[in-house]
N, C-alpha and C. Protein backbone atom coordinates (compact mmCIF):
# COMPACT_ATOMS: atom_id res chain seq x y z
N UNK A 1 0.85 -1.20 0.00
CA UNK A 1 0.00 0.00 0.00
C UNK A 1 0.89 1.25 0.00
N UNK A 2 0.53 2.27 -0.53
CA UNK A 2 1.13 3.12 -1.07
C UNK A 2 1.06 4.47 0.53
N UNK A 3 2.22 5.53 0.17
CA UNK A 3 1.74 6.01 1.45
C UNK A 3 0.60 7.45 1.28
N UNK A 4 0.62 7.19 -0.03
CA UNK A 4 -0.47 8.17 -0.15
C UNK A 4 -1.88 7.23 0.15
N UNK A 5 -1.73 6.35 -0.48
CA UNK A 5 -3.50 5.56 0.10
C UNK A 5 -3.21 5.37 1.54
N UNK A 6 -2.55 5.24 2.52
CA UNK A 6 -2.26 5.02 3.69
C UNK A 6 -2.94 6.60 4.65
N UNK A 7 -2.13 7.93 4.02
CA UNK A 7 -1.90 9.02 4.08
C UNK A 7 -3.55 9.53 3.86
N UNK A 8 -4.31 8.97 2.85
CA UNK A 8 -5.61 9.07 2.40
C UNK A 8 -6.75 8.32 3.28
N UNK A 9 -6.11 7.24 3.99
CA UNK A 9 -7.50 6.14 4.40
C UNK A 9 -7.30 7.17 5.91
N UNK A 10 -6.20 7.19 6.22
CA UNK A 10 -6.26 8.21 7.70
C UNK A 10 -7.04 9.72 7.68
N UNK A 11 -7.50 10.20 6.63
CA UNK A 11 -7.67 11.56 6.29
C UNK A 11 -8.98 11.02 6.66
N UNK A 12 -9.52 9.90 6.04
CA UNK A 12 -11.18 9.49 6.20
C UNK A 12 -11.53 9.18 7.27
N UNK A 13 -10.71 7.99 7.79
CA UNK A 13 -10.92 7.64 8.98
C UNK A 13 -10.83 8.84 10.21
N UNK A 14 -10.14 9.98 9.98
CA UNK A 14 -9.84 11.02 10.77
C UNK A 14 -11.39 11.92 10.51
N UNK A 15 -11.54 12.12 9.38
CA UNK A 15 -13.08 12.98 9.13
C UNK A 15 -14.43 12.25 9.71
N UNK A 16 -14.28 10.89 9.74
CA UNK A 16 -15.17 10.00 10.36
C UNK A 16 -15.16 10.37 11.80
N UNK A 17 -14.25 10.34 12.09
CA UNK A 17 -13.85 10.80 14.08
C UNK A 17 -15.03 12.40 14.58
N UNK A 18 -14.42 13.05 13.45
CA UNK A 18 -14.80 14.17 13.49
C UNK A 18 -16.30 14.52 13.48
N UNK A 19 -16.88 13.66 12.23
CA UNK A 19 -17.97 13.58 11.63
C UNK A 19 -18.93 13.07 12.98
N UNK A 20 -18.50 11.78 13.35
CA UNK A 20 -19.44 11.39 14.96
C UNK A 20 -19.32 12.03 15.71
N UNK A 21 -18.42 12.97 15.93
CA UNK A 21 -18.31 13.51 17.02
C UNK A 21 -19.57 14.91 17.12
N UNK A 22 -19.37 15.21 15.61
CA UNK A 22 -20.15 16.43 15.56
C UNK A 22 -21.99 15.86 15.53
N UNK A 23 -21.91 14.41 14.61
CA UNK A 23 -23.46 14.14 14.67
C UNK A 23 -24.21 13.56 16.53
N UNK A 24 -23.02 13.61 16.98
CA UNK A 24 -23.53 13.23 18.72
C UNK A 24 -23.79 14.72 19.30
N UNK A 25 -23.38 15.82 18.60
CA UNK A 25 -23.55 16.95 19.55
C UNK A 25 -25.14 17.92 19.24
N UNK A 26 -24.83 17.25 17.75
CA UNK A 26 -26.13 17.86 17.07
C UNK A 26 -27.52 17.02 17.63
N UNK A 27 -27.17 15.40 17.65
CA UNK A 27 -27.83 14.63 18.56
C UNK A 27 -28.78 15.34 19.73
N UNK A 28 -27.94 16.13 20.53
CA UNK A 28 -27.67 16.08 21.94
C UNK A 28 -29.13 17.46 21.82
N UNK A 29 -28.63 18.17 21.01
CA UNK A 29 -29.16 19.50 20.26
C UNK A 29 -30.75 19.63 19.98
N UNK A 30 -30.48 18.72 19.27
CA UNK A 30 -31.82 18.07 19.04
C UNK A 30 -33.30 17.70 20.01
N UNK A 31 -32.28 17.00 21.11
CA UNK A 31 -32.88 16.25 22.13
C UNK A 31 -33.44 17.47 23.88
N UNK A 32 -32.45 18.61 23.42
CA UNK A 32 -32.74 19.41 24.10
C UNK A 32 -33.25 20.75 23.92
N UNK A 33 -34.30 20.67 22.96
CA UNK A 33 -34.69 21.14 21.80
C UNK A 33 -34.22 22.55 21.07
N UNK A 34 -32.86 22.58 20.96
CA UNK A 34 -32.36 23.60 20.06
C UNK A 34 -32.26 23.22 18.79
N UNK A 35 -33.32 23.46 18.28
CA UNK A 35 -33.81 23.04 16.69
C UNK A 35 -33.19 23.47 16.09
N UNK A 36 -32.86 25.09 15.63
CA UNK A 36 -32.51 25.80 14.83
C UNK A 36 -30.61 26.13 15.02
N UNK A 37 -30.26 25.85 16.30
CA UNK A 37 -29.03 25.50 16.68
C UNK A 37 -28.65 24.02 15.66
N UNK A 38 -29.50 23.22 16.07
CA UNK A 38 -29.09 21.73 16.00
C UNK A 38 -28.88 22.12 13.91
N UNK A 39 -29.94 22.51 13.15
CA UNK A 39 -29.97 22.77 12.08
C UNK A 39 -28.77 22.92 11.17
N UNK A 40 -28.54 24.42 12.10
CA UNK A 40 -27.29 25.48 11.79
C UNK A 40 -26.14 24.76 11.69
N UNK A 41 -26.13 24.00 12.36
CA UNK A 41 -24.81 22.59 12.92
C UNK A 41 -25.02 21.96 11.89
N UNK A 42 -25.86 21.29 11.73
CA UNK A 42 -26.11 20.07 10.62
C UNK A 42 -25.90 20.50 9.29
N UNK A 43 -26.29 21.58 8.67
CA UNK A 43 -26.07 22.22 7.75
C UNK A 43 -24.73 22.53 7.68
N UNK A 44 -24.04 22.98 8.31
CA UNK A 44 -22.69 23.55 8.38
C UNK A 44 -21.80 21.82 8.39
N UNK A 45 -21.98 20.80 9.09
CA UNK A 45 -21.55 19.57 9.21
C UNK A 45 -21.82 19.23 7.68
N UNK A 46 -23.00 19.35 7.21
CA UNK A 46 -23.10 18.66 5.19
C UNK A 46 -22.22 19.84 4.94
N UNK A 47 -22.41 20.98 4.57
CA UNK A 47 -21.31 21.24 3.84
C UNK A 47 -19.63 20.81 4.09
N UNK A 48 -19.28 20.52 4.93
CA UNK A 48 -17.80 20.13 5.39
C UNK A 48 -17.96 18.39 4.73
N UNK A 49 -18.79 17.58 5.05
CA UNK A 49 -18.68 16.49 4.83
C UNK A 49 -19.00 16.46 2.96
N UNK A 50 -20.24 16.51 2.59
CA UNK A 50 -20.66 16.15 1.44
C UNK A 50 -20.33 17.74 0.16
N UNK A 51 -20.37 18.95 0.77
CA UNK A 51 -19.90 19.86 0.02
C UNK A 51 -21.21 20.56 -0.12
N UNK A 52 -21.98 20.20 0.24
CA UNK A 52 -23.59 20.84 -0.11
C UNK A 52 -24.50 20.96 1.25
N UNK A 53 -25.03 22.34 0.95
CA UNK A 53 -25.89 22.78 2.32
C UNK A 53 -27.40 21.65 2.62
N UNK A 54 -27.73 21.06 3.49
CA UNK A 54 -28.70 20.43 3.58
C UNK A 54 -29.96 20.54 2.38
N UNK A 55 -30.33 21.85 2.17
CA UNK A 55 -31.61 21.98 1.16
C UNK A 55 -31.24 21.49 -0.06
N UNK A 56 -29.98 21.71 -0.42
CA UNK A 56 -29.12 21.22 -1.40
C UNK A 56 -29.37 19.98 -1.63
N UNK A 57 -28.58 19.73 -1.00
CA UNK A 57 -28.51 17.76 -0.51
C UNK A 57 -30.05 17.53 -1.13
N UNK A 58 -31.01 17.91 -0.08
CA UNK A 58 -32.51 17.42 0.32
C UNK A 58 -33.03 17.47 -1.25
N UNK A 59 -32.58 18.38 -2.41
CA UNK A 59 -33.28 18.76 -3.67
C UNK A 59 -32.44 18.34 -4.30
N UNK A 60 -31.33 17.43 -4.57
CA UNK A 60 -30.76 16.75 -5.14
C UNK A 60 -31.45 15.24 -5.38
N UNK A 61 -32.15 15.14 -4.29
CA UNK A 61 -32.56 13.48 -4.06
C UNK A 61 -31.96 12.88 -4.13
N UNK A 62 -32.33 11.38 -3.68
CA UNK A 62 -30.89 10.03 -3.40
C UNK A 62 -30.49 9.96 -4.83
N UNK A 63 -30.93 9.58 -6.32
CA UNK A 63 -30.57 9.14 -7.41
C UNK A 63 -29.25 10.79 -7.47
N UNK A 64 -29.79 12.40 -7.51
CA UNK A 64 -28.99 12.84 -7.93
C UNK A 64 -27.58 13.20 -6.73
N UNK A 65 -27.33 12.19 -5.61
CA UNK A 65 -26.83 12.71 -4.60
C UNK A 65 -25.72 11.65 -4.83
N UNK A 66 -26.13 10.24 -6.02
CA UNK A 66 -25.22 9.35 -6.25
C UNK A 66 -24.76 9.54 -7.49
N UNK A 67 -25.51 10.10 -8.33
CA UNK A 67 -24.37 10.85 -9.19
C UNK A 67 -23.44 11.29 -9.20
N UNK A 68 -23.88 11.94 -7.92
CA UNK A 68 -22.95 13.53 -7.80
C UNK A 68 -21.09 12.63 -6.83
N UNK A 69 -21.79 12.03 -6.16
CA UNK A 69 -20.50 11.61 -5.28
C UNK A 69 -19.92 10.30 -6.34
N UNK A 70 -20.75 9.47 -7.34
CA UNK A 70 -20.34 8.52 -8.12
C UNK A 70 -18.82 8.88 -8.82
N UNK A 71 -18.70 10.41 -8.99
CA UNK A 71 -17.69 11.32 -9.52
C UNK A 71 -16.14 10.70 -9.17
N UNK A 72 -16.77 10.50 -7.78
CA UNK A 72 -15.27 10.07 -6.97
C UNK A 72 -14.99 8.61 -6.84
N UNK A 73 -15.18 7.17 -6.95
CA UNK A 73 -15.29 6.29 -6.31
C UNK A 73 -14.86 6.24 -5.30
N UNK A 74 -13.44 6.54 -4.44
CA UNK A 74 -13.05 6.79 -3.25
C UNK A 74 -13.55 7.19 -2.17
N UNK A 75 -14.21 7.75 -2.25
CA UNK A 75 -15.10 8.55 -1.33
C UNK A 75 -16.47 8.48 -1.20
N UNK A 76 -17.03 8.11 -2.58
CA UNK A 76 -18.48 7.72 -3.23
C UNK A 76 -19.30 7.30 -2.05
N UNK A 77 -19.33 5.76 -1.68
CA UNK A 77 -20.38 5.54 -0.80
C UNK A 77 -20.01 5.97 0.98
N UNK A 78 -18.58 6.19 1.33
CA UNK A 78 -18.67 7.39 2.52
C UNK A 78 -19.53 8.38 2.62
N UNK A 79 -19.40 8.96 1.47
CA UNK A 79 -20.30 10.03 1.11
C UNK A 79 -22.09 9.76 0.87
N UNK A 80 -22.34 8.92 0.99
CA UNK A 80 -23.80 8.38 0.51
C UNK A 80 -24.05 8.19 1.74
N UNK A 81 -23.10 7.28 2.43
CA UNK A 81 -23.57 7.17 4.27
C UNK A 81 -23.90 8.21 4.56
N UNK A 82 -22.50 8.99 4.62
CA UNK A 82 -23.23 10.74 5.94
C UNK A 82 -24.17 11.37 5.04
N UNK A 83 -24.31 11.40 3.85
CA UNK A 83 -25.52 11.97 3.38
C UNK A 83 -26.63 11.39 3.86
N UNK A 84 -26.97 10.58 4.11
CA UNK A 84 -27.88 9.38 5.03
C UNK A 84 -28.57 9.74 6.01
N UNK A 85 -27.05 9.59 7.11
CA UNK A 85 -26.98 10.04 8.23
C UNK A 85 -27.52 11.77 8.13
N UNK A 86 -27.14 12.35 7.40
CA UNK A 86 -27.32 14.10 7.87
C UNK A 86 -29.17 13.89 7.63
N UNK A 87 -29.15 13.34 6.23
CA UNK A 87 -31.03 13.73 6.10
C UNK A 87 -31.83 12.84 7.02
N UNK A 88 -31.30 12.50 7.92
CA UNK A 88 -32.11 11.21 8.81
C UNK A 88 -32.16 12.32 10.05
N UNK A 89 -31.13 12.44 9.92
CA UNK A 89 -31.50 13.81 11.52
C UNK A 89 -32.00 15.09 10.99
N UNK A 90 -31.78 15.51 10.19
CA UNK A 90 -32.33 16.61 9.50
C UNK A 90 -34.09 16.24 9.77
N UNK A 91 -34.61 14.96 9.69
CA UNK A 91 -35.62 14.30 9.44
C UNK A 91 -36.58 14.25 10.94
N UNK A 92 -35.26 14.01 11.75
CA UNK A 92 -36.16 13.76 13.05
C UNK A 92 -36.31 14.99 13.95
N UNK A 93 -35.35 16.26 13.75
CA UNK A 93 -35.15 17.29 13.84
C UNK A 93 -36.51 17.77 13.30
N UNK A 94 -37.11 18.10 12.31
CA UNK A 94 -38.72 18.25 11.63
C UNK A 94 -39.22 17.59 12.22
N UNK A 95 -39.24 16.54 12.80
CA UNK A 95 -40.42 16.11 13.11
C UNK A 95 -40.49 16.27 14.61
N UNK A 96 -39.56 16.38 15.23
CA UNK A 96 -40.11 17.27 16.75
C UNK A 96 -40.18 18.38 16.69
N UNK A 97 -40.03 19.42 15.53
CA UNK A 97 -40.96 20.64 15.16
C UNK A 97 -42.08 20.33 14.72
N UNK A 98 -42.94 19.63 14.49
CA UNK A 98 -43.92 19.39 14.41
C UNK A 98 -43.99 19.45 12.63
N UNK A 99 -43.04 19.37 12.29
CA UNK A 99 -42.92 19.50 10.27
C UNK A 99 -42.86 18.21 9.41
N UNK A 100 -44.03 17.47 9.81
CA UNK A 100 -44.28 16.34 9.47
C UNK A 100 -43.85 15.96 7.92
N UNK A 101 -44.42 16.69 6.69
CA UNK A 101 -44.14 16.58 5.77
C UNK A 101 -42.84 16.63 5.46
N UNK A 102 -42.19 17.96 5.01
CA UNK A 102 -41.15 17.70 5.36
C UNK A 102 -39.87 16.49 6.10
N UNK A 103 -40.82 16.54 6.94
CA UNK A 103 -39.74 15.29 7.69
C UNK A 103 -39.71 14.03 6.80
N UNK A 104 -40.97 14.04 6.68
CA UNK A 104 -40.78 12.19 5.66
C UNK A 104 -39.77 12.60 4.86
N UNK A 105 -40.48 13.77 3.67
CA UNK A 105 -39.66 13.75 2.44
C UNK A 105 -37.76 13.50 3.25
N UNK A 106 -37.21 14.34 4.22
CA UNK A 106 -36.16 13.87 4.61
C UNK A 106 -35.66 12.48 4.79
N UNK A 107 -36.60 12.27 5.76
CA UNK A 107 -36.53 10.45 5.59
C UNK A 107 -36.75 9.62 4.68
N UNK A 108 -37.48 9.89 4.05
CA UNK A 108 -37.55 8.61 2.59
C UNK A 108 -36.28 8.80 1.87
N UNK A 109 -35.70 10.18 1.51
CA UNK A 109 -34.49 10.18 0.90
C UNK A 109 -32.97 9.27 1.82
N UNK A 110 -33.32 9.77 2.86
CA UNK A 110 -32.23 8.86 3.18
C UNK A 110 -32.34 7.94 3.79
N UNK A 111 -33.72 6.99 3.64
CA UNK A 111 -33.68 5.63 3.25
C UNK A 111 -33.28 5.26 2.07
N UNK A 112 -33.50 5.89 1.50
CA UNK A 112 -32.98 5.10 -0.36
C UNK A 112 -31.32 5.26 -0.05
N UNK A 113 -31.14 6.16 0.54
CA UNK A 113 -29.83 6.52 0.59
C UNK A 113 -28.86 5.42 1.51
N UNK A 114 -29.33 5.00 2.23
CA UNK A 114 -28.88 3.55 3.26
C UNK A 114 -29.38 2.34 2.69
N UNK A 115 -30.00 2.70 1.61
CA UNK A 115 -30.13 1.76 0.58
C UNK A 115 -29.26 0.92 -0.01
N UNK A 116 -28.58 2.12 -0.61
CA UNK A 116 -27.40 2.20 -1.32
C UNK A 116 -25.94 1.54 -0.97
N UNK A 117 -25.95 2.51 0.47
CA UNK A 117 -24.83 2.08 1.15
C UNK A 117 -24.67 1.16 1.38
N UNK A 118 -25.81 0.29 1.75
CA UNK A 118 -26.18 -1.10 2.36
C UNK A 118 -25.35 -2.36 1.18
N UNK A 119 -25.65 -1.69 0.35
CA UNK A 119 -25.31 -2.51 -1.35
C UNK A 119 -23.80 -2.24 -1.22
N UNK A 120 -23.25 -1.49 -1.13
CA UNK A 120 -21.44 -0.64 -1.20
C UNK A 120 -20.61 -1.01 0.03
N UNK A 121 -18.85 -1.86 -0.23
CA UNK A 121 -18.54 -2.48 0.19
C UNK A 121 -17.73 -1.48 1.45
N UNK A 122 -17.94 -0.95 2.61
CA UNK A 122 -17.68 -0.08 3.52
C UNK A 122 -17.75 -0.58 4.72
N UNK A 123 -17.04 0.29 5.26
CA UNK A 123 -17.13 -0.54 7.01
C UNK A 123 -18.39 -0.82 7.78
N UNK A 124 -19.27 0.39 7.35
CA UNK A 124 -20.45 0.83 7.73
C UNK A 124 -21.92 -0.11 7.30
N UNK A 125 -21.17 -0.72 6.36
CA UNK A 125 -22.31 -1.80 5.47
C UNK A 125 -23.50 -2.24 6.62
N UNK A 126 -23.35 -2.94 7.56
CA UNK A 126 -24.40 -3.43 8.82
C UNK A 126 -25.15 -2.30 9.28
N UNK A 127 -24.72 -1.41 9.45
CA UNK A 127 -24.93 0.28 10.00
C UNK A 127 -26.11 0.47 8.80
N UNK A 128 -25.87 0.40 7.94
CA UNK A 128 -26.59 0.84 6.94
C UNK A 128 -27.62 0.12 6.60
N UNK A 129 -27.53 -0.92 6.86
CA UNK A 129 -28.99 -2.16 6.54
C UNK A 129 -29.46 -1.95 7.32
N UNK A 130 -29.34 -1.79 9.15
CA UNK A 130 -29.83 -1.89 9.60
C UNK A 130 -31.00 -0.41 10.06
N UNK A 131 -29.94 0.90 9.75
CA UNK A 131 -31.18 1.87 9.17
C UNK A 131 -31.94 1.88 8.33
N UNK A 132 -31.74 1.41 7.31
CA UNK A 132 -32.77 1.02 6.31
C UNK A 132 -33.79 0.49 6.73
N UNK A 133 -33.83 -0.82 7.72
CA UNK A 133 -34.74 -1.71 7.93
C UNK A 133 -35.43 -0.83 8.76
N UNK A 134 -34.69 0.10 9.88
CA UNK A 134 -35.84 0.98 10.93
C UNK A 134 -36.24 1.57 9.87
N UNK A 135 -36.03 2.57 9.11
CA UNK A 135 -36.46 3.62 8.60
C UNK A 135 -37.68 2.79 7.42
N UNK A 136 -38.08 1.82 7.44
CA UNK A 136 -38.83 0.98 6.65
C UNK A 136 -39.73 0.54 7.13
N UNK A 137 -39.69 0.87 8.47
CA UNK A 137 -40.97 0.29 9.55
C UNK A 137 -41.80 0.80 9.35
């Protein structure tokens, strides 16, 4: 292995660190109902992770959100996970505002989106079936 792929899998694995760390705070955010805090976070967390502001993301839909990261293979279904992950809290976030609609449309997208992942060979693969299957209930 090369020390740039070495140099590269640590960059991910390091943004992953980062990435949970920030979706546990937004979590936390959420739960103690700073909605528009928790938002501001989450939004600001997709752009750092996936490159695109949540509404972005959300109006891209799962088909154009795998296009868009298909660009890279390297990164591709990482990127399909936390896209996942962001519209799933983005999702439950609406729906303890009482923004029901909305919220599905969040959630159905990133069920298709843990869909995906579920299919794509990643660490996260179990992680990902197994949201799928809640988010299918």
């Amino acid at each position: 292995i090369s020390s740039r792929h070495m140099f590269r899998k640590d960059y991910i694995m390091r943004m992953i660190e980062d990435y949970i760390k920030a979706m546990a705070k937004i979590i936390m955010m959420r739960e103690m109902k700073s909605y528009s805090d928790a938002r501001v976070e989450l939004d600001g967390l997709s752009k750092l992770v996936t490159g695109f502001g949540i509404d972005h993301l959300r109006s891209l839909g799962a088909t154009g959100i795998r296009y868009v990261f298909s660009q890279n293979k390297e990164s591709e279904a990482e990127k399909i996970f936390c896209s996942a992950k962001i519209l799933k809290e983005e999702g439950l976030i609406l729906k303890s505002q009482g923004k029901t609609e909305d919220s599905l449309k969040s959630l159905e997208i990133s069920k298709e989106l843990f869909k995906m992942a579920s299919e794509m060979d990643i660490p996260e693969k179990t992680e990902a079936i197994k949201e799928f299957e809640e988010l299918s209930k």
